[in-house]
N, C-alpha and C. Protein backbone atom coordinates (compact mmCIF):
# COMPACT_ATOMS: atom_id res chain seq x y z
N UNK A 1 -21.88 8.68 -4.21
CA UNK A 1 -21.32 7.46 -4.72
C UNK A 1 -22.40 6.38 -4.61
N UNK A 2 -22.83 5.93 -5.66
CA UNK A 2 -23.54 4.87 -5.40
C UNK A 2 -23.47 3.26 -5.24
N UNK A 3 -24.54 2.10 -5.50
CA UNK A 3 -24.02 0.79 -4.78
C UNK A 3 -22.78 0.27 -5.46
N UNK A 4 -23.08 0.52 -6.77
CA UNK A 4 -22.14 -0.14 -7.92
C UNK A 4 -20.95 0.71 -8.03
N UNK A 5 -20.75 1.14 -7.70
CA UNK A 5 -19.08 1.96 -7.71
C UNK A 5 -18.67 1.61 -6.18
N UNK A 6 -19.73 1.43 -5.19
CA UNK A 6 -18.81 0.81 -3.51
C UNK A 6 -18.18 -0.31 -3.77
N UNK A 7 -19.13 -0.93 -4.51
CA UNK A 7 -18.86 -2.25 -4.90
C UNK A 7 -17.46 -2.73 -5.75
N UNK A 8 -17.18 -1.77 -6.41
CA UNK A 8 -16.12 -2.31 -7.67
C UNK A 8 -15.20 -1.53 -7.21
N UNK A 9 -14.98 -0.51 -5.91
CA UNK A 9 -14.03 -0.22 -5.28
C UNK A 9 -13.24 -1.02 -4.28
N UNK A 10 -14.66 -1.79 -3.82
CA UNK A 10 -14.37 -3.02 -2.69
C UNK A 10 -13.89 -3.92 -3.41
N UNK A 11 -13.92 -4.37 -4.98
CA UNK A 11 -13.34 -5.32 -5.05
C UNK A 11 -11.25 -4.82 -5.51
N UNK A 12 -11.30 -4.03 -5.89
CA UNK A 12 -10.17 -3.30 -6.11
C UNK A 12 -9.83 -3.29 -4.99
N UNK A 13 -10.17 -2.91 -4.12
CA UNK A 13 -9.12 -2.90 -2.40
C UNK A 13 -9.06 -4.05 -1.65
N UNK A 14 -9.75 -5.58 -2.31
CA UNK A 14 -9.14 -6.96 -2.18
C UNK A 14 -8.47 -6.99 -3.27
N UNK A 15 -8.16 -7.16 -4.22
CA UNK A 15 -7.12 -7.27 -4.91
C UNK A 15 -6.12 -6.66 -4.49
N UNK A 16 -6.14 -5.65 -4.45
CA UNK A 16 -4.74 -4.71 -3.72
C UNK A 16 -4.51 -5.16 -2.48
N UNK A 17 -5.06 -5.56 -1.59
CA UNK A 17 -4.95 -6.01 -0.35
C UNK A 17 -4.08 -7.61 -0.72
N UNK A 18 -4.82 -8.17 -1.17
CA UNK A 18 -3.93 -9.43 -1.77
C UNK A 18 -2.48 -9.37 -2.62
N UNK A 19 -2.49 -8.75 -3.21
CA UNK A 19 -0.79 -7.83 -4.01
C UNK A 19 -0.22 -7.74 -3.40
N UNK A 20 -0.61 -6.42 -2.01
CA UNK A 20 0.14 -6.05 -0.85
C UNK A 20 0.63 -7.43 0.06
N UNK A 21 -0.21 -8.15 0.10
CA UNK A 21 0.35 -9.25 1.43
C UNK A 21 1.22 -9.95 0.31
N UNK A 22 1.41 -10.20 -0.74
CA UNK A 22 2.48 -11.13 -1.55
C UNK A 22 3.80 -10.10 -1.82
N UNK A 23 3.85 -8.86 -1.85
CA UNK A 23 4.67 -8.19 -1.84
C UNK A 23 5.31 -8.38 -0.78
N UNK A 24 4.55 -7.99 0.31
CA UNK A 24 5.00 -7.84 1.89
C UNK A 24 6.31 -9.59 2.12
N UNK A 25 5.53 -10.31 1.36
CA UNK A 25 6.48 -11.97 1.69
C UNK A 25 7.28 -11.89 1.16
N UNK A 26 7.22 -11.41 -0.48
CA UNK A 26 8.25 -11.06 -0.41
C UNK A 26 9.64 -10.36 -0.83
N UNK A 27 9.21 -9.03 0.17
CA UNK A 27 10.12 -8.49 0.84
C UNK A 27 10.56 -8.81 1.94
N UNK A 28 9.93 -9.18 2.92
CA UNK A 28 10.09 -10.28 3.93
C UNK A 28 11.41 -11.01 3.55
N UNK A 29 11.38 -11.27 2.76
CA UNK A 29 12.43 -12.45 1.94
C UNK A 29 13.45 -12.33 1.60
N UNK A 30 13.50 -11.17 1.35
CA UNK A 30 14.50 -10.34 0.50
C UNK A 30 15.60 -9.32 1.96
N UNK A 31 14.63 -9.27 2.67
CA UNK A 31 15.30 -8.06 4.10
C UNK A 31 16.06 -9.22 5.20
N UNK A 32 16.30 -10.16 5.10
CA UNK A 32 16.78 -11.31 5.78
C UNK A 32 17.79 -10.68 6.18
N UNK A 33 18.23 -10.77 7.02
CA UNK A 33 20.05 -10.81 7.36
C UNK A 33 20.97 -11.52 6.62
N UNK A 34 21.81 -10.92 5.76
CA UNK A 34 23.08 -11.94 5.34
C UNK A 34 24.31 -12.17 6.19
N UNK A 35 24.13 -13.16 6.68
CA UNK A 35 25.13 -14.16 7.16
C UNK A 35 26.30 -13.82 6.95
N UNK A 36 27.59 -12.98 7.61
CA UNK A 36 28.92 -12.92 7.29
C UNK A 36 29.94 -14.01 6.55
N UNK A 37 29.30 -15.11 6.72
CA UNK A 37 30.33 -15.98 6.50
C UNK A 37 29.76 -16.79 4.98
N UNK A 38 28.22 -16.39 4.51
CA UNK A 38 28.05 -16.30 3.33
C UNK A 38 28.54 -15.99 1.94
N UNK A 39 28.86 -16.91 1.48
CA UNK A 39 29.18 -16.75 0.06
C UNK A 39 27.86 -15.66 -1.13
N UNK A 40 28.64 -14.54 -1.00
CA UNK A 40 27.07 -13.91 -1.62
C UNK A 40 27.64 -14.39 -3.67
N UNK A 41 28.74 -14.41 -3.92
CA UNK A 41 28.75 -14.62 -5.17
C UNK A 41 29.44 -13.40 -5.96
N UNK A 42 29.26 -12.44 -7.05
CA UNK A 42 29.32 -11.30 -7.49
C UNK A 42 29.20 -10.14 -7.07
N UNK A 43 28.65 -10.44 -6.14
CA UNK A 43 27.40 -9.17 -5.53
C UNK A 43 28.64 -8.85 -4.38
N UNK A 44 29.15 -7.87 -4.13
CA UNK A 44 29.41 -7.37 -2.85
C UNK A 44 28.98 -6.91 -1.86
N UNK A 45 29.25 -7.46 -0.47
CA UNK A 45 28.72 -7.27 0.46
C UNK A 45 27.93 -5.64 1.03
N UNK A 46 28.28 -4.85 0.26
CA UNK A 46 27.96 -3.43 0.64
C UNK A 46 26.89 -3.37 -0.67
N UNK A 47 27.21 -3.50 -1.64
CA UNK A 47 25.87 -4.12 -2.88
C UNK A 47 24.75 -4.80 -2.12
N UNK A 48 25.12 -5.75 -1.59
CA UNK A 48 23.75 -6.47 -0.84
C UNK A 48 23.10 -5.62 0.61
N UNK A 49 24.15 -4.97 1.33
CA UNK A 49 23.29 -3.98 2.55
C UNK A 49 22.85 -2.70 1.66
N UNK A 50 23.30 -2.69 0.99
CA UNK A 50 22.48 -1.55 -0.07
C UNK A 50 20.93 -1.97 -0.64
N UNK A 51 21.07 -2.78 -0.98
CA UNK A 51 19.94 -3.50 -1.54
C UNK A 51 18.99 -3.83 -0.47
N UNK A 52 19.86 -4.38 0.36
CA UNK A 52 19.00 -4.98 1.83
C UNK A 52 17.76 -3.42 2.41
N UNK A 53 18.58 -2.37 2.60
CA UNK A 53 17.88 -1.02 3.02
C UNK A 53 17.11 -0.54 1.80
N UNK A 54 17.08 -0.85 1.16
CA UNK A 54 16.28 0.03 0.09
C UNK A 54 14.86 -1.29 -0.23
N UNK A 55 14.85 -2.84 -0.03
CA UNK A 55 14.37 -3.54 -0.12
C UNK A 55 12.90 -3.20 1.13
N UNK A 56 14.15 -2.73 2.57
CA UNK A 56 13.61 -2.79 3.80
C UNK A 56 12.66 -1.48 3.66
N UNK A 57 12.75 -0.46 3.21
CA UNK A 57 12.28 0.71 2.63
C UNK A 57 10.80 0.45 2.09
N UNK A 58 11.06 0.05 0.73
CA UNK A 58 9.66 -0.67 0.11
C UNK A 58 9.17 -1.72 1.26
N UNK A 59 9.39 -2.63 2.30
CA UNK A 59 8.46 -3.26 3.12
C UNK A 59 8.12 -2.01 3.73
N UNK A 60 8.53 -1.05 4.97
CA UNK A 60 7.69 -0.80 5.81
C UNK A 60 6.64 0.42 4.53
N UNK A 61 6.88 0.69 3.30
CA UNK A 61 5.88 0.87 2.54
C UNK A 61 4.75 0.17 2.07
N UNK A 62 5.09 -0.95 2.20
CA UNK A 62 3.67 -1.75 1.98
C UNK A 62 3.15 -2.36 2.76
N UNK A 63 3.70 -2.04 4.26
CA UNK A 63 2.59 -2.42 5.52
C UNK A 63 2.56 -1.24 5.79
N UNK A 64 2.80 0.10 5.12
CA UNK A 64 1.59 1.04 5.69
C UNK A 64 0.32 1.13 4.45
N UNK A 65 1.21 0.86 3.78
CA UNK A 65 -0.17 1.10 2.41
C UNK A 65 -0.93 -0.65 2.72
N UNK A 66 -0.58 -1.41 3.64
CA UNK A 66 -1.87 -2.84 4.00
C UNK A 66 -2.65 -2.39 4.79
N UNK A 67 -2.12 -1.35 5.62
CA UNK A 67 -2.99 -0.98 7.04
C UNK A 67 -4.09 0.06 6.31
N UNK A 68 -3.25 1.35 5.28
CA UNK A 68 -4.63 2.07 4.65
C UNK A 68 -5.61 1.51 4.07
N UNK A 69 -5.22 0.01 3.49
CA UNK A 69 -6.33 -0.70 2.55
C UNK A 69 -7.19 -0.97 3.03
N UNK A 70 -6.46 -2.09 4.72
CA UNK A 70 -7.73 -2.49 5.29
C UNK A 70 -8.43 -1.30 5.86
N UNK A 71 -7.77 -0.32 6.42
CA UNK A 71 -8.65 1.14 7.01
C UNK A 71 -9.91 1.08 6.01
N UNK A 72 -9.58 1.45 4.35
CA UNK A 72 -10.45 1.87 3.85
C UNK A 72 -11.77 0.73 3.60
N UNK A 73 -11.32 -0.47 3.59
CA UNK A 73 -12.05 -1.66 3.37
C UNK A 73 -13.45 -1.44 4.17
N UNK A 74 -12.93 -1.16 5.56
CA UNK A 74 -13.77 -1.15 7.27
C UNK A 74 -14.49 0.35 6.71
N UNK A 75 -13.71 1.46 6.14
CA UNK A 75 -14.74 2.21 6.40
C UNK A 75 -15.80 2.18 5.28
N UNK A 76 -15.42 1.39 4.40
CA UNK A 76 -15.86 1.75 2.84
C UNK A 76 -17.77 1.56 3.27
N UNK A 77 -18.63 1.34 3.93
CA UNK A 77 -19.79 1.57 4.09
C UNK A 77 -20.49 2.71 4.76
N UNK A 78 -19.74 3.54 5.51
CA UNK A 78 -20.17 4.44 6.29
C UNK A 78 -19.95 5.52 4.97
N UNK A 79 -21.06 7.03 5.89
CA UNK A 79 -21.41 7.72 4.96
C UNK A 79 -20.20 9.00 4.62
N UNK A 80 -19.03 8.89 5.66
CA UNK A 80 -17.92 9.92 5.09
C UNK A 80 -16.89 9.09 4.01
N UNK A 81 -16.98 7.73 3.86
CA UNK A 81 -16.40 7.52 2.83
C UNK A 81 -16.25 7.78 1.39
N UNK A 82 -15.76 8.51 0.33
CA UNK A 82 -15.43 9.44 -0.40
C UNK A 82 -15.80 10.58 -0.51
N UNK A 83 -15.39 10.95 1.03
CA UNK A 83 -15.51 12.10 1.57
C UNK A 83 -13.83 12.74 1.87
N UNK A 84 -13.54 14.18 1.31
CA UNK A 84 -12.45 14.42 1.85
C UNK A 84 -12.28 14.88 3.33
N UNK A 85 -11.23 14.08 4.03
CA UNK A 85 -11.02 14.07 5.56
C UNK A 85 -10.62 16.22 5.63
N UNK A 86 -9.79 16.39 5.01
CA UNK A 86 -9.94 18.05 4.32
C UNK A 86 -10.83 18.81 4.86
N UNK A 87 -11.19 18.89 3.02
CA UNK A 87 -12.02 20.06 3.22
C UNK A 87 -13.45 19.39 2.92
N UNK A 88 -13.15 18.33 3.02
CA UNK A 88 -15.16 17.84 3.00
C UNK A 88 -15.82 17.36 1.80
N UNK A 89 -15.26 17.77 0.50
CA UNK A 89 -15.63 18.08 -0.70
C UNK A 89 -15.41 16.22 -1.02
N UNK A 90 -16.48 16.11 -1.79
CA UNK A 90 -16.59 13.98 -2.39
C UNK A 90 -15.19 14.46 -3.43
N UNK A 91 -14.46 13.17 -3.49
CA UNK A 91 -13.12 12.12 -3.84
C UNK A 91 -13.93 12.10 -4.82
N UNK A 92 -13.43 12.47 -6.32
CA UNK A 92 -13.40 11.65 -6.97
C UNK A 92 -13.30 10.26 -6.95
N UNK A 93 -14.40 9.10 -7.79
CA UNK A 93 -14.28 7.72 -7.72
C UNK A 93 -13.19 7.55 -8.64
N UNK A 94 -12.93 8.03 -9.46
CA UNK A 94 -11.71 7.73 -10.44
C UNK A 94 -10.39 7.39 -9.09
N UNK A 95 -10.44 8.79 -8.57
CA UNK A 95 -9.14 9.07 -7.51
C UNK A 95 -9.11 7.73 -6.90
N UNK A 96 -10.39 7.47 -6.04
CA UNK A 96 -10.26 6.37 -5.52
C UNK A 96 -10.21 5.19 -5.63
N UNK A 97 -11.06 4.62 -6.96
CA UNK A 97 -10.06 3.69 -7.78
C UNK A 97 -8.68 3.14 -7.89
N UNK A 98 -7.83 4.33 -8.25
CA UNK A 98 -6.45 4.15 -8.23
C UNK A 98 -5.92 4.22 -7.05
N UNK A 99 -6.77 4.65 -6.53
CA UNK A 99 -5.59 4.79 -4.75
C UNK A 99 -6.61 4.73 -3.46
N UNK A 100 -7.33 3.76 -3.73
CA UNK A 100 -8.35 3.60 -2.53
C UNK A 100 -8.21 3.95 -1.05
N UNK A 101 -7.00 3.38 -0.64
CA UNK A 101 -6.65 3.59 0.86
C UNK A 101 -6.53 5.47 0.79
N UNK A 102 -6.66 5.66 0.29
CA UNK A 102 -6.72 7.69 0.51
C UNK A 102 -8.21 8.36 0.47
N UNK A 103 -7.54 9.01 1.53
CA UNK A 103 -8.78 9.81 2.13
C UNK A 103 -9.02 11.21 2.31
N UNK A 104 -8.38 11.74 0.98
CA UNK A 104 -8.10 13.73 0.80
C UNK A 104 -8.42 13.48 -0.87
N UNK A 105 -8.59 14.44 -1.07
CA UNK A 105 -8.87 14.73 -2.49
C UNK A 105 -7.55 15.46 -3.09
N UNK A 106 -7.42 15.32 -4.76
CA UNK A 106 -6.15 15.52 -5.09
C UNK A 106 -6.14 17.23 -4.84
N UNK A 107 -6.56 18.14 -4.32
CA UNK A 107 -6.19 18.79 -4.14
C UNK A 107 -5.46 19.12 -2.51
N UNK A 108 -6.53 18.53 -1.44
CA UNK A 108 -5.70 18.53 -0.38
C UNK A 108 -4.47 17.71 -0.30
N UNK A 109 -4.23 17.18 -1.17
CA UNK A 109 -3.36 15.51 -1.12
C UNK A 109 -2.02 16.33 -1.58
N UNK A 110 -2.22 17.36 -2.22
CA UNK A 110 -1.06 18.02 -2.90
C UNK A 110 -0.89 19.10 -1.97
């Protein structure tokens, strides 16, 4: 992998890193506790704890996919980076492009 592909990976895993933390708020936002004595409106109360768990679902998904980003961010200079953790064999840059925080190749990944 050379400078110019570390490079335009690093900037792809700040962008995504930035996505992720505005997602993360909010869902944050969205996983609140509703208040019993709240007027929710249309929505029924089992509609909204429905929503509430499946909301809460997608957060602790995107603070694990913040923690792989920054992982990959920190390692993105050292020399096993698009390296499969596997079987050893170089990541496709395409692969890692689209899914930076990963560290197997699509065959171990499957």
């Amino acid at each position: 992998m050379d400078k110019q592909q570390k490079e335009d990976i690093r900037k792809k895993i700040q962008a995504q890193l930035l996505e992720t933390e505005q997602d993360i708020a909010n869902l944050e936002e969205l996983t609140k506790p509703i208040a019993p004595d709240n007027a929710i409106g249309r929505l029924s109360r089992m509609d909204a704890i429905n929503n509430r768990s499946i909301n809460q679902a997608a957060l602790n998904s995107s603070r694990h996919k913040l923690s792989m980003l920054n992982k990959a961010l920190g390692r993105i200079n050292h020399p096993e980076f698009g390296i499969c953790a596997d079987c050893g064999n170089p990541i496709p840059a395409g692969r890692i492009m689209i899914m930076p925080e990963t560290n197997l190749c699509v065959h171990c990944a499957g």
